[in-house]
Protein backbone atom coordinates (compact mmCIF):
# COMPACT_ATOMS: atom_id res chain seq x y z
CA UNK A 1 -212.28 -74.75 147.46
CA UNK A 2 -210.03 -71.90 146.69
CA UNK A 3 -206.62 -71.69 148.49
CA UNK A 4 -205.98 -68.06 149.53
CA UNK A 5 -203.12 -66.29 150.84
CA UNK A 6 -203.86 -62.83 151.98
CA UNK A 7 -201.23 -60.01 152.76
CA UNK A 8 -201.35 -57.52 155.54
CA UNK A 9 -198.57 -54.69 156.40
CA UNK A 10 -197.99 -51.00 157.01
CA UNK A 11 -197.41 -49.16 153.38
CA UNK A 12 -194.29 -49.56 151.37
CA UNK A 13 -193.94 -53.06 153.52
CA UNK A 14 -193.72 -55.19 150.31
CA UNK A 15 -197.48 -56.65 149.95
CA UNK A 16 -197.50 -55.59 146.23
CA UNK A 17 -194.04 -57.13 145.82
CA UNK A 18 -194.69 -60.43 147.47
CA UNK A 19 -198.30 -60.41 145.49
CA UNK A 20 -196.17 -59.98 141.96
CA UNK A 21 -194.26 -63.04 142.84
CA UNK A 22 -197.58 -64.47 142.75
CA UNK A 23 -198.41 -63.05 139.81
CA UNK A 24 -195.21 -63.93 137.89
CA UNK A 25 -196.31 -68.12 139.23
CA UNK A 26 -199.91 -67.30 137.61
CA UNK A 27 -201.79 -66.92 140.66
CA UNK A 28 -204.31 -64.83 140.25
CA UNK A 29 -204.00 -61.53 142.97
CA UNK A 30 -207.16 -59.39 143.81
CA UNK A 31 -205.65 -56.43 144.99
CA UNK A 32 -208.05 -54.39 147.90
CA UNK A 33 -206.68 -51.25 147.00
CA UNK A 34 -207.87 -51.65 143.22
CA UNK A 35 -211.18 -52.02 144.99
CA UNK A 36 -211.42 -48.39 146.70
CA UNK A 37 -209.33 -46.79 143.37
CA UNK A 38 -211.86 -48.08 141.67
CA UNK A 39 -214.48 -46.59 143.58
CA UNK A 40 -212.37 -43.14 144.02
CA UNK A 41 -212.80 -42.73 139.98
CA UNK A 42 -216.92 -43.73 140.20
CA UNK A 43 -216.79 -40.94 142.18
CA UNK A 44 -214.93 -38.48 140.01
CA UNK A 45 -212.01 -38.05 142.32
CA UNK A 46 -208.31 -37.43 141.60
CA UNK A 47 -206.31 -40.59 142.26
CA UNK A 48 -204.55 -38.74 144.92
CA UNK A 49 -203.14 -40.28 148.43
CA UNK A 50 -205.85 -37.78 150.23
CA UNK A 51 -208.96 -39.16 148.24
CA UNK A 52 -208.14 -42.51 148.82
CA UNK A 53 -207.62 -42.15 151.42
CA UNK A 54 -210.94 -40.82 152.52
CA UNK A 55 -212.88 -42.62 150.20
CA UNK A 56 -211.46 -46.01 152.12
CA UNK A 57 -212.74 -44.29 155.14
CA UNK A 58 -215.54 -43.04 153.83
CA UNK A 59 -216.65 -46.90 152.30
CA UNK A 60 -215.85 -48.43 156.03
CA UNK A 61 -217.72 -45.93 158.01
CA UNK A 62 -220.82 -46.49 155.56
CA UNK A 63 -220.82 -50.12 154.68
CA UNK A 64 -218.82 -51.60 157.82
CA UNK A 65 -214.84 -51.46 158.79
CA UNK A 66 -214.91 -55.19 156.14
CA UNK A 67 -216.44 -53.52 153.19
CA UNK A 68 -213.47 -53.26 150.77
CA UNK A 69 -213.41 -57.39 151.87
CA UNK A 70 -217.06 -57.93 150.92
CA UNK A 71 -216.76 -56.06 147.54
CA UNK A 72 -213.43 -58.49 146.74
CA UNK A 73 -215.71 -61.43 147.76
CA UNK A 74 -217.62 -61.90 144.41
CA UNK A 75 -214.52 -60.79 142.53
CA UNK A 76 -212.46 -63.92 144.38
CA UNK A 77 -215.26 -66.30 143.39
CA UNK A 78 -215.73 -65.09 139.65
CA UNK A 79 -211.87 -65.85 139.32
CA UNK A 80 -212.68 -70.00 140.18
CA UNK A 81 -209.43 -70.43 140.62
CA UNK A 82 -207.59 -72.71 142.99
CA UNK A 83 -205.17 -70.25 144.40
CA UNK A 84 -205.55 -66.55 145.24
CA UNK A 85 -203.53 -64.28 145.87
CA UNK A 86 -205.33 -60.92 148.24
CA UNK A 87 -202.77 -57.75 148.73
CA UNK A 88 -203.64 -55.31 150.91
CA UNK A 89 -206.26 -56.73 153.78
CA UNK A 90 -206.21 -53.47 156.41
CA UNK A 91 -208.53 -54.73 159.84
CA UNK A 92 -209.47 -57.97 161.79
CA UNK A 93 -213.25 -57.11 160.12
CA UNK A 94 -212.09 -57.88 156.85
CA UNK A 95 -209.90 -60.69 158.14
CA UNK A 96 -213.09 -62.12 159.70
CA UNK A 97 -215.47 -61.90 156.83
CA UNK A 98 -212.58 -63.59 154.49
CA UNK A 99 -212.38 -66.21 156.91
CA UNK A 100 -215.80 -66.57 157.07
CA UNK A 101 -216.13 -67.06 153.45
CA UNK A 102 -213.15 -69.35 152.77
CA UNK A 103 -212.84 -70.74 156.24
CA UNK A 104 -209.26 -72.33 156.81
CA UNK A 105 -208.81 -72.46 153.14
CA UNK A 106 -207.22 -68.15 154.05
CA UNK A 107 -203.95 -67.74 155.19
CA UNK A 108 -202.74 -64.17 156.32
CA UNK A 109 -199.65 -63.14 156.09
CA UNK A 110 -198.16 -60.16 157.83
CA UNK A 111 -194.99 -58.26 155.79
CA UNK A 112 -193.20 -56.41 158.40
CA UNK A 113 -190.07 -53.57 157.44
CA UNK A 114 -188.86 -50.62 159.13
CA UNK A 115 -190.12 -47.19 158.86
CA UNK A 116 -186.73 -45.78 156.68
CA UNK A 117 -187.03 -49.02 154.41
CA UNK A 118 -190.77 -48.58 153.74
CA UNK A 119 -189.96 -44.22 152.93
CA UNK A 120 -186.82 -45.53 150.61
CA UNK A 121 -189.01 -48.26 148.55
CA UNK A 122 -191.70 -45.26 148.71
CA UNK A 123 -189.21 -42.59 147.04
CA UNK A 124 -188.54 -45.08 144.11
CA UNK A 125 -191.70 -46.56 143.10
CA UNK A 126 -193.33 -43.04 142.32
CA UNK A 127 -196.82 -43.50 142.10
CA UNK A 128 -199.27 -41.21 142.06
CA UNK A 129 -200.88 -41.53 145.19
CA UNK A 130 -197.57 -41.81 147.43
CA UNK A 131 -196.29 -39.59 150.19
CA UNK A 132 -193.60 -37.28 148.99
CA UNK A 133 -191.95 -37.01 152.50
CA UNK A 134 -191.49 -39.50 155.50
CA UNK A 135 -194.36 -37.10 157.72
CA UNK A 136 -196.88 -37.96 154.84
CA UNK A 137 -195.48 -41.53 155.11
CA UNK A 138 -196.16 -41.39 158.45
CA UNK A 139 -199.57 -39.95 158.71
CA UNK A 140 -200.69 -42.93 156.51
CA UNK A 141 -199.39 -45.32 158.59
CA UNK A 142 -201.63 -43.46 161.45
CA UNK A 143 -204.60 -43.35 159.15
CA UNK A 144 -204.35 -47.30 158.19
CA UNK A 145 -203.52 -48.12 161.49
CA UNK A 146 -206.90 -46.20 162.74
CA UNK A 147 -208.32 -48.32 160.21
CA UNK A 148 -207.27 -51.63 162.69
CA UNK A 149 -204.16 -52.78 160.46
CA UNK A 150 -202.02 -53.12 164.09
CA UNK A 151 -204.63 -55.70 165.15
CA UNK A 152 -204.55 -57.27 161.90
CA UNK A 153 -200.73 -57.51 161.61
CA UNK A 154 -200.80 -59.19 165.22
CA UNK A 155 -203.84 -62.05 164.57
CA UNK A 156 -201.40 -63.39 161.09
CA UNK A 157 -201.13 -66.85 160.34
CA UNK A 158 -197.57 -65.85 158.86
CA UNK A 159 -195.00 -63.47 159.91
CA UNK A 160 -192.19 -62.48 157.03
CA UNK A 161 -189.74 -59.82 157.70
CA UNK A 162 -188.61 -57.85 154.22
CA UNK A 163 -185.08 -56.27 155.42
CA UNK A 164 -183.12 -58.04 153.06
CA UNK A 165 -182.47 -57.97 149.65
CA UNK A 166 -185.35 -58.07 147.11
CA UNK A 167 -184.22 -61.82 145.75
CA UNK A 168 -184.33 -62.88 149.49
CA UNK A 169 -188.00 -61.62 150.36
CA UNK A 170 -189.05 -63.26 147.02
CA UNK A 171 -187.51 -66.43 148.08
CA UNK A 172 -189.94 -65.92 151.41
CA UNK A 173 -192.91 -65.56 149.44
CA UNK A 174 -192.56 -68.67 147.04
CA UNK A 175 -191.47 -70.66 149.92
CA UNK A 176 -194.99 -69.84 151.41
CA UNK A 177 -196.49 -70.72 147.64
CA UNK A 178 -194.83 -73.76 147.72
């Protein structure tokens, strides 16, 4: 059975960080947001904050608040690995139908940082679908909370605060690999 460690927190938190410590131990990392970019350019869209927005809203209020989960299902099982890493699980649906599929074999993890840390790490990382102010920063936090990540954050095996410095929230993460 695969081993899976899933992470859940507000934007900005440090999901993709903690999943690239992963990465740089060779675990494999399906990352949910890859899942709805993927399905913004199927659709034709501009990689923008605002059409990925709406397309993730647009796939849960079709397919079910879990369907970004049930289209990383098959992609988690083609891997056949013995480790996983998931970054980016938003609701308790999608929580649900991983733990339904790997049973006690999935471990969430909740990131948790402050508002002014999350805008800061936001400023430098520059990518093409980030907020360009803390209001837009903000307004995505209300938009992924409205998508149930509050709920999710709360029901987390794992709870790992990212304050510090960068070295010490990797040290978090591979204590959790370990």
């Amino acid at each position: 059975m695969t081993k899976i460690l899933a992470f859940v927190g507000m934007p900005a938190s440090g999901k993709s960080e903690a999943a690239s410590v992963l990465r740089q131990e060779g675990i494999t990392v399906i990352n949910m947001g890859d899942v709805i970019r993927e399905e913004v350019v199927r659709r034709g869209l501009e990689p923008t904050d605002v059409n990925t927005g709406g397309v993730g809203t647009d796939l849960r209020e079709k397919e079910g608040r879990d369907a970004v989960a049930k289209r990383c299902i098959p992609k988690i099982q083609a891997a056949n690995e013995d480790f996983i890493g998931i970054d980016g699980v938003r609701s308790v649906p999608e929580v649900e139908r991983f733990k339904e599929a790997f049973g006690s074999d999935f471990t969430l993890v909740s990131v948790d940082s402050p508002l002014e840390i999350r805008f800061e790490r936001v400023l430098a990382r520059k990518r093409s679908d980030d907020m360009k102010d803390i209001s837009e920063l903000k307004v995505r936090d209300e938009r992924e909370l409205g998508w149930g990540m509050g709920e999710a954050m709360e029901i987390a095996d794992v709870v790992v605060e990212n304050n510090d410095t960068l070295d010490e929230f990797r040290d978090k993460i591979m204590a959790l690999v370990k």
